[in-house]
Protein backbone atom coordinates (compact mmCIF):
# COMPACT_ATOMS: atom_id res chain seq x y z
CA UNK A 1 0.00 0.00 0.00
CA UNK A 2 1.14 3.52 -0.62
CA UNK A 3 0.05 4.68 2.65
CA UNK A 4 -0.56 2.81 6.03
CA UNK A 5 -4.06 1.28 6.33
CA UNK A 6 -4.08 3.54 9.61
CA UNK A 7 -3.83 6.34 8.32
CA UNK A 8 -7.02 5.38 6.06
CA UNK A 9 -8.62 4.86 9.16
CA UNK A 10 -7.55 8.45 11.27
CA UNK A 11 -8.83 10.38 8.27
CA UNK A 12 -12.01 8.82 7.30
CA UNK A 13 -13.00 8.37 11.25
CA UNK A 14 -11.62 12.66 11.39
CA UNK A 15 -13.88 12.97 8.76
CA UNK A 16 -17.04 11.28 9.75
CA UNK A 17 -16.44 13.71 12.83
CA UNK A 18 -15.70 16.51 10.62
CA UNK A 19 -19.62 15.77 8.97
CA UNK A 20 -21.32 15.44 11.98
CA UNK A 21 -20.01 18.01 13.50
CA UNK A 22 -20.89 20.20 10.37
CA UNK A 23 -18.14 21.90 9.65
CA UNK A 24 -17.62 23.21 6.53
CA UNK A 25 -13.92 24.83 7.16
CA UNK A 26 -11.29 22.24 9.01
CA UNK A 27 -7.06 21.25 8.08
CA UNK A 28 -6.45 17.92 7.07
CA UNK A 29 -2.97 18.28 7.88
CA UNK A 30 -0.97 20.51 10.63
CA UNK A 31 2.44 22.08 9.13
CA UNK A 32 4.04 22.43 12.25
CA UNK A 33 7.40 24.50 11.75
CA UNK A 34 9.13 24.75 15.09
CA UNK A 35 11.96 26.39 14.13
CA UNK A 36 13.19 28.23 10.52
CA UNK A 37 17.17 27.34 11.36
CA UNK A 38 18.51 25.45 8.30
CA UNK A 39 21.51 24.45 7.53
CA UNK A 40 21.25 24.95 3.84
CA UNK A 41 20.48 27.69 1.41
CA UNK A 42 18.21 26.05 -1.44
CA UNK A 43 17.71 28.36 -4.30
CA UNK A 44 13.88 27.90 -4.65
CA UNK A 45 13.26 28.34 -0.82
CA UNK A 46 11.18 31.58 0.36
CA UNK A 47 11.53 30.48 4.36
CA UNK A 48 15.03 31.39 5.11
CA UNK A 49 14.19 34.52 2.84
CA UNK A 50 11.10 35.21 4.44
CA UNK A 51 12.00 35.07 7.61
CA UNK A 52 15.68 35.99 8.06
CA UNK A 53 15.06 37.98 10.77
CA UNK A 54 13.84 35.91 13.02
CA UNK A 55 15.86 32.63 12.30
CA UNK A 56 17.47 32.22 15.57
CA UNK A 57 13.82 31.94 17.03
CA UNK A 58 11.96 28.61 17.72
CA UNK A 59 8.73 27.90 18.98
CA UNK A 60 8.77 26.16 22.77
CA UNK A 61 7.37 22.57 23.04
CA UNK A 62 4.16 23.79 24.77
CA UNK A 63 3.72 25.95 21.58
CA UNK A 64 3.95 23.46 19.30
CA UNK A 65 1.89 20.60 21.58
CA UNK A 66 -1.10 23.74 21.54
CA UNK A 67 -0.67 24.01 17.78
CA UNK A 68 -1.20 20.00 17.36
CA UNK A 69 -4.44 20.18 19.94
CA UNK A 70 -6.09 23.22 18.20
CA UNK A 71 -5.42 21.94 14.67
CA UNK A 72 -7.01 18.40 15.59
CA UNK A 73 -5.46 17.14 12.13
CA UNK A 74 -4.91 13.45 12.42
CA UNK A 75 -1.46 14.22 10.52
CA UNK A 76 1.24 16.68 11.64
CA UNK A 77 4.44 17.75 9.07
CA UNK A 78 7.38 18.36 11.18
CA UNK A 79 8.96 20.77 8.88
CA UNK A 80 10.94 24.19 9.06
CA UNK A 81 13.76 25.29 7.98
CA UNK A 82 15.32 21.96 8.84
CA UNK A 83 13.46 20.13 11.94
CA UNK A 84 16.29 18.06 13.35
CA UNK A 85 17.77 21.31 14.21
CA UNK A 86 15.17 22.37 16.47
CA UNK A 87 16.30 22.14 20.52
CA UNK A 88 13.75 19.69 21.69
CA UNK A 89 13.03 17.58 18.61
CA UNK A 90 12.83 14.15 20.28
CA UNK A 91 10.67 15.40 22.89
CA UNK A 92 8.23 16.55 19.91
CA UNK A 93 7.98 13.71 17.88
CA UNK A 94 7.42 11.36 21.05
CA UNK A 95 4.66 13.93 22.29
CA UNK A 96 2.74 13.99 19.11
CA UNK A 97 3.05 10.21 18.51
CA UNK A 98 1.12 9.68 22.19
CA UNK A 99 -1.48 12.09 20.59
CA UNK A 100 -2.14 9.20 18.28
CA UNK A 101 -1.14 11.70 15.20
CA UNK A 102 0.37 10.43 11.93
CA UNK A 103 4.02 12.61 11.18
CA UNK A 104 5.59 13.32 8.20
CA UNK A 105 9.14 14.72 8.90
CA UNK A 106 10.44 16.83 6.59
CA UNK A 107 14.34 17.00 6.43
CA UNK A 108 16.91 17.61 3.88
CA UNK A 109 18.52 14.57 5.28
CA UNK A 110 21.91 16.38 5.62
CA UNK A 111 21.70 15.31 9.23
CA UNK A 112 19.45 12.12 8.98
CA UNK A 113 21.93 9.34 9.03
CA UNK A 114 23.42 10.76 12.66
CA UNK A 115 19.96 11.73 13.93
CA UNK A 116 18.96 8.09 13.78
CA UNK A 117 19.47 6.71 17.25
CA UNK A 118 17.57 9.66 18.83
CA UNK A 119 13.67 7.83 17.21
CA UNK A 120 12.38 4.29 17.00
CA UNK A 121 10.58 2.74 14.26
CA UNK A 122 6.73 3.97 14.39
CA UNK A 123 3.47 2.99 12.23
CA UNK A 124 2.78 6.43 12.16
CA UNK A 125 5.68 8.04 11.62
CA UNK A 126 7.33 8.80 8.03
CA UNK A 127 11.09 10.45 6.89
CA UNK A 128 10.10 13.09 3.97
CA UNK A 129 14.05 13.07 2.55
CA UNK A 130 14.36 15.89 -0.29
CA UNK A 131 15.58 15.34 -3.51
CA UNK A 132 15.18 18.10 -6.03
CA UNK A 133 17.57 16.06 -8.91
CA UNK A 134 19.82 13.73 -9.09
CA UNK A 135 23.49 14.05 -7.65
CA UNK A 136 24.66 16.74 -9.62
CA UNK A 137 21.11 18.73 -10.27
CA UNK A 138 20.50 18.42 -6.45
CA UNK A 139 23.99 19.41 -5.20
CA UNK A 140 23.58 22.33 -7.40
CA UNK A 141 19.88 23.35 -5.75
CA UNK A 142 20.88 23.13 -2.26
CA UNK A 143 24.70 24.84 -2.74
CA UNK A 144 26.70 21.88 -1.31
CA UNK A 145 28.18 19.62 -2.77
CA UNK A 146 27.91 15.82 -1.21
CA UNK A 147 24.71 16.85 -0.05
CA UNK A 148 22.68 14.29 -2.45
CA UNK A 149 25.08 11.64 -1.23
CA UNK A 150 24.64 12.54 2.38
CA UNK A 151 20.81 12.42 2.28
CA UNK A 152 21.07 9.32 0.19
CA UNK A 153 23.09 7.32 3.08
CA UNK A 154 20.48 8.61 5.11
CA UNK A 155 17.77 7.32 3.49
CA UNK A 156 19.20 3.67 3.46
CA UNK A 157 20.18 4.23 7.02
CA UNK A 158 16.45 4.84 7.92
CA UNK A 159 15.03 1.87 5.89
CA UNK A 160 17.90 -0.53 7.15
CA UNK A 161 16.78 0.72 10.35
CA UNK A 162 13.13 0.12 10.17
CA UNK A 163 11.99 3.41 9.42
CA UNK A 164 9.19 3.97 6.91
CA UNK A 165 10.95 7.02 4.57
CA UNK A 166 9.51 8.46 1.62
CA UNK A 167 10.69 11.76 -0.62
CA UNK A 168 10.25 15.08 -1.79
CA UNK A 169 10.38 16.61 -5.21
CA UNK A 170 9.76 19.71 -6.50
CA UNK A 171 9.45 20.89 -9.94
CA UNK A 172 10.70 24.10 -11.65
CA UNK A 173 10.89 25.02 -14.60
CA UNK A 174 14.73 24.18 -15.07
CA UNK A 175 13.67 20.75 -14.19
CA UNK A 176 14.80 18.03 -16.60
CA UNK A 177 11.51 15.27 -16.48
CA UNK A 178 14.41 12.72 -17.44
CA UNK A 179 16.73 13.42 -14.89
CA UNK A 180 13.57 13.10 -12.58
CA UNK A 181 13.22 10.00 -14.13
CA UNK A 182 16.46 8.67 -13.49
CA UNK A 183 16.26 10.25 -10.02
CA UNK A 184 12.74 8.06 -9.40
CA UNK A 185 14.19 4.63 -9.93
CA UNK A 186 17.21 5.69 -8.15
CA UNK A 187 15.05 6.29 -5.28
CA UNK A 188 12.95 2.90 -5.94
CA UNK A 189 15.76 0.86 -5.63
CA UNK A 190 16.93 2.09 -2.64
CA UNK A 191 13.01 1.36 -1.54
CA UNK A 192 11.67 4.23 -0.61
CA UNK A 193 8.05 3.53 0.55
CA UNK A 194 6.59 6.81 -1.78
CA UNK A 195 8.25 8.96 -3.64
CA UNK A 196 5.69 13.08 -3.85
CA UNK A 197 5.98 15.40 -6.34
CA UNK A 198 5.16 18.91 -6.95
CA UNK A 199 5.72 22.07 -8.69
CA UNK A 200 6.67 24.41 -6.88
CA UNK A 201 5.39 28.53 -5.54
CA UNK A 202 7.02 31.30 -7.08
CA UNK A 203 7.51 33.12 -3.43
CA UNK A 204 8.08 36.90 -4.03
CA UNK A 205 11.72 37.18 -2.05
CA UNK A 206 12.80 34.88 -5.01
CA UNK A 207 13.67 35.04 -8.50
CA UNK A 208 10.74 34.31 -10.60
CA UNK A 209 12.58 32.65 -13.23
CA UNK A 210 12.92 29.63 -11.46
CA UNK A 211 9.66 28.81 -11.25
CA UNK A 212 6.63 27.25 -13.97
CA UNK A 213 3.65 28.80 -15.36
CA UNK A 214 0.30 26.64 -14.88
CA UNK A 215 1.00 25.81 -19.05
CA UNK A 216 4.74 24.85 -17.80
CA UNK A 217 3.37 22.70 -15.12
CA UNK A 218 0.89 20.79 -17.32
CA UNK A 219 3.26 20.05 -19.82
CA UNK A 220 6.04 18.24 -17.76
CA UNK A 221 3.08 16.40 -15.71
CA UNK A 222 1.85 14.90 -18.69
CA UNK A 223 5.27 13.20 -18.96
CA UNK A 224 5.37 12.52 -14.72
CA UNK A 225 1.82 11.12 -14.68
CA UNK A 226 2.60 8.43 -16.61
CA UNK A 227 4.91 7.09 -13.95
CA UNK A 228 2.92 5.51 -11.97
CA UNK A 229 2.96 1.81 -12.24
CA UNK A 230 6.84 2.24 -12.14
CA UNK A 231 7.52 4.09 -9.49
CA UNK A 232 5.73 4.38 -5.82
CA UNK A 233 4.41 7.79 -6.59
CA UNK A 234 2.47 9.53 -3.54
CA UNK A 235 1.13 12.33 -5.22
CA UNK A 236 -2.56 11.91 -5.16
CA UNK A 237 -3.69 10.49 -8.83
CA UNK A 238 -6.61 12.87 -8.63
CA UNK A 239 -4.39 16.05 -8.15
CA UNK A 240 -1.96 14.68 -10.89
CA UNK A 241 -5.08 14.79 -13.41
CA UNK A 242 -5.58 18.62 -12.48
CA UNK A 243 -1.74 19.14 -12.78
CA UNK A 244 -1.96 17.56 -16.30
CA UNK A 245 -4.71 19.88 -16.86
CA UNK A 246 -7.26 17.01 -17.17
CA UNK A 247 -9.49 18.17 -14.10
CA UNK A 248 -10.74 21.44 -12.56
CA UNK A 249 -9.83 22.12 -9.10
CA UNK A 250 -10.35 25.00 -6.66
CA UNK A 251 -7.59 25.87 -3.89
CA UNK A 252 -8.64 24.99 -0.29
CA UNK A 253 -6.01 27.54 1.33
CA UNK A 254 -7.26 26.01 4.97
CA UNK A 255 -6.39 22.30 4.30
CA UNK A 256 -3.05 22.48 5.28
CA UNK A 257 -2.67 25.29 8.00
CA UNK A 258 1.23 26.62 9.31
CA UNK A 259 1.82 27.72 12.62
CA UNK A 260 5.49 28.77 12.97
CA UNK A 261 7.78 30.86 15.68
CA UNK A 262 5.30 33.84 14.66
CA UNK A 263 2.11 32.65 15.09
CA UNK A 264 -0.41 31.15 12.51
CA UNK A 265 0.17 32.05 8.99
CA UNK A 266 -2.30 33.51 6.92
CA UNK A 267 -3.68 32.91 4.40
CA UNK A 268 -1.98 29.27 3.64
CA UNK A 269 1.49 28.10 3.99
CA UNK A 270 3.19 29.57 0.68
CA UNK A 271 1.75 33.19 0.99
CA UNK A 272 2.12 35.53 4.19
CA UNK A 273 -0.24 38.54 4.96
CA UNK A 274 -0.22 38.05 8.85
CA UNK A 275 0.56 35.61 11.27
CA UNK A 276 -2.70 35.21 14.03
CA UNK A 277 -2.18 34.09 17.86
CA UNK A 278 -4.34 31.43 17.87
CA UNK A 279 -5.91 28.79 15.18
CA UNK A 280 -9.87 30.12 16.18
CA UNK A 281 -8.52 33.75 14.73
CA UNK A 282 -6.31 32.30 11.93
CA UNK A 283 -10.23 30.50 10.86
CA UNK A 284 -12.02 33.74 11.41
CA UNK A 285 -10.71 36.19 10.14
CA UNK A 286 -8.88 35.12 7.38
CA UNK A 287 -11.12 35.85 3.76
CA UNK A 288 -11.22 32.58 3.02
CA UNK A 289 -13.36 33.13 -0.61
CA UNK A 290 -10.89 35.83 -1.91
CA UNK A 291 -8.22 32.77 -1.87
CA UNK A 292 -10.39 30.08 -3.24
CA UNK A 293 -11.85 32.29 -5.83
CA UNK A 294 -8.11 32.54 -7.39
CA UNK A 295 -8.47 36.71 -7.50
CA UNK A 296 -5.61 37.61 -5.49
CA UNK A 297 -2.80 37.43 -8.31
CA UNK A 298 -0.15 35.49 -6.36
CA UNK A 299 -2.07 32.48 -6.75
CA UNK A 300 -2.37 32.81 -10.82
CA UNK A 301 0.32 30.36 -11.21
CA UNK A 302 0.00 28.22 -7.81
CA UNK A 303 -0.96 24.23 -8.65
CA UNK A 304 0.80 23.20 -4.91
CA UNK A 305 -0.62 20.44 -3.95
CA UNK A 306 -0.88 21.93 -0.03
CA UNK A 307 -3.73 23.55 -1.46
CA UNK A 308 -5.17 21.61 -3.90
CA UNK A 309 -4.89 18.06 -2.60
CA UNK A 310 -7.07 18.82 0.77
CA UNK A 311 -10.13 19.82 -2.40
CA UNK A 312 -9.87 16.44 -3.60
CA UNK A 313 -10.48 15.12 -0.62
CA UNK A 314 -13.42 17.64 0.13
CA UNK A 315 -14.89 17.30 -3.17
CA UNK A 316 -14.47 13.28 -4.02
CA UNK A 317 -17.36 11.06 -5.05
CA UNK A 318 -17.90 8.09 -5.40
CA UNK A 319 -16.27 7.28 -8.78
CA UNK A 320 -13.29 9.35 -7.08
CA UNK A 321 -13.14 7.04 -3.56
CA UNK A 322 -13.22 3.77 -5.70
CA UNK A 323 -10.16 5.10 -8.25
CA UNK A 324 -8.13 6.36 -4.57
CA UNK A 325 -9.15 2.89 -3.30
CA UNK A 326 -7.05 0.68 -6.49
CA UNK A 327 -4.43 3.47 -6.11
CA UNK A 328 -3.57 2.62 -2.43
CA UNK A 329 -3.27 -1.21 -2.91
CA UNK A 330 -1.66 -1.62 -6.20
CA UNK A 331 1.73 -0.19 -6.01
């Protein structure tokens, strides 16, 4: 399966909840950044831009533990920056495992190999390793070289260790689809258990020619799409039809919440207007419809699928459930 049968379970059972409760408005997933401290300097990455200011900050633990209670999201991405460099990382992950959550840990994987011995094998826990290329393409992203080799060690450190790992791409419009290509069954032979990919934002503290126009994005996901039955893609098949331009799909800008060492970001977790105290004011007084409408022009280009995967959840029928259902099992 592409993802664990329990985490089937947390979601449809959050969403049941979700119905009877009726609300209309709730996150499907937490991105919990507890601290903006990385130890690279990626070329397509608005956070360290974004927030230089305030890099040396970090959220406490009761800060983060708050975030992971108001959210109520069954699954929390431990992301940043780079996570493993946050003070009281162990204490984090074992805190939100006891709230029966799902986690998805984003890292670079610079530091995953050594990292190792501080976590334990979990059901519900996942290394998200980013790869952006392979060796050379990658090295050249992040500014270092060794650094595809590094995270590559770490990767087959974490599955020799028991540790469910799966990866991160994102697509620009430099992006060679075969070098993707070669970099996907690289990654399926070392056995990664899902391999996501996305294109990525064109955040405003970076150059814009880095990034794809919605025609850019549909033409190299034409190509991508058809890798399915060869590699353990994780991008949801549904969202892959609307970046190939085959379905229509509004953004849900409240699927996939941030809460950072500022506060809650609003409106979603690629643009920044304000940052709210507290989750209840993030929901209320953020103008939802001007987002989902698609009239505020920094979301022209946007196909991310932090925004767009929570709609096909929202919006799936029947037809929809049975197709996710054959995608799940047959790897």
């Amino acid at each position: 399966m592409r993802f664990p049968l329990s985490l089937y379970t947390a979601m449809t059972a959050y969403l049941v909840k979700q119905k009877i409760r009726g609300r209309e408005r709730f996150p499907l997933v937490l991105m919990l950044e507890p601290t903006h401290k990385c130890n690279l300097t990626c070329s397509g990455c608005g956070r360290i831009r974004e927030y230089h200011g305030t890099l040396h900050q970090e959220m406490t633990l009761e800060e983060c533990l708050r975030a992971v209670d108001e959210a109520e999201s069954p699954v929390v991405t431990i992301t940043g920056g780079e996570p493993l460099l946050y003070s009281r990382i162990r204490e984090l992950v074992d805190a939100v495992l006891a709230r029966r959550k799902h986690i998805y840990f984003c890292t670079n994987g610079i530091l995953l190999e050594e990292a190792l011995p501080l976590f334990s094998p979990h059901s519900h826990f996942t290394w998200n390793v980013h790869f952006d290329g392979t060796e050379p393409v990658h090295d050249a992203i992040i500014g270092r070289q060794g650094g595809f080799a590094k995270a590559l060690a770490g990767v087959r450190a974490a599955k020799a260790g028991g540790f469910r790992v799966s990866t991160n791409t994102t697509v620009y419009r430099e992006t060679d689809v075969g070098d993707l290509e070669r970099l996907f069954q690289q990654l399926t032979d070392s056995h990664v258990d899902g391999i996501l990919v996305a294109p990525g934002f064109s955040y405003e503290d970076v150059s814009q020619d880095v990034f794809l126009t919605r025609r850019e994005i549909m033409d190299k996901f034409q190509r991508i799409r058809n890798w399915e039955k060869r590699f353990p893609l994780i991008s949801n098949p549904l969202y892959l039809d609307f970046l190939c331009g085959r379905r229509r799909l509004q953004c849900t800008p409240w699927g996939n919440p941030t809460r950072n060492p500022q506060g809650w970001k609003s409106p979603c977790y690629l643009i920044t207007d304000t940052h709210y105290p507290s989750f209840e004011e993030l929901m209320e007084r953020t103008d939802w419809e001007h987002y989902v409408s698609g009239q505020d022009p920094r979301c022209a280009q946007c196909m991310v699928h932090c925004g767009y995967e929570p709609t096909v959840v929202r919006e799936m029928n029947g037809r929809d459930l049975l197709k996710m259902i054959k995608w799940n099992i047959h790897v």
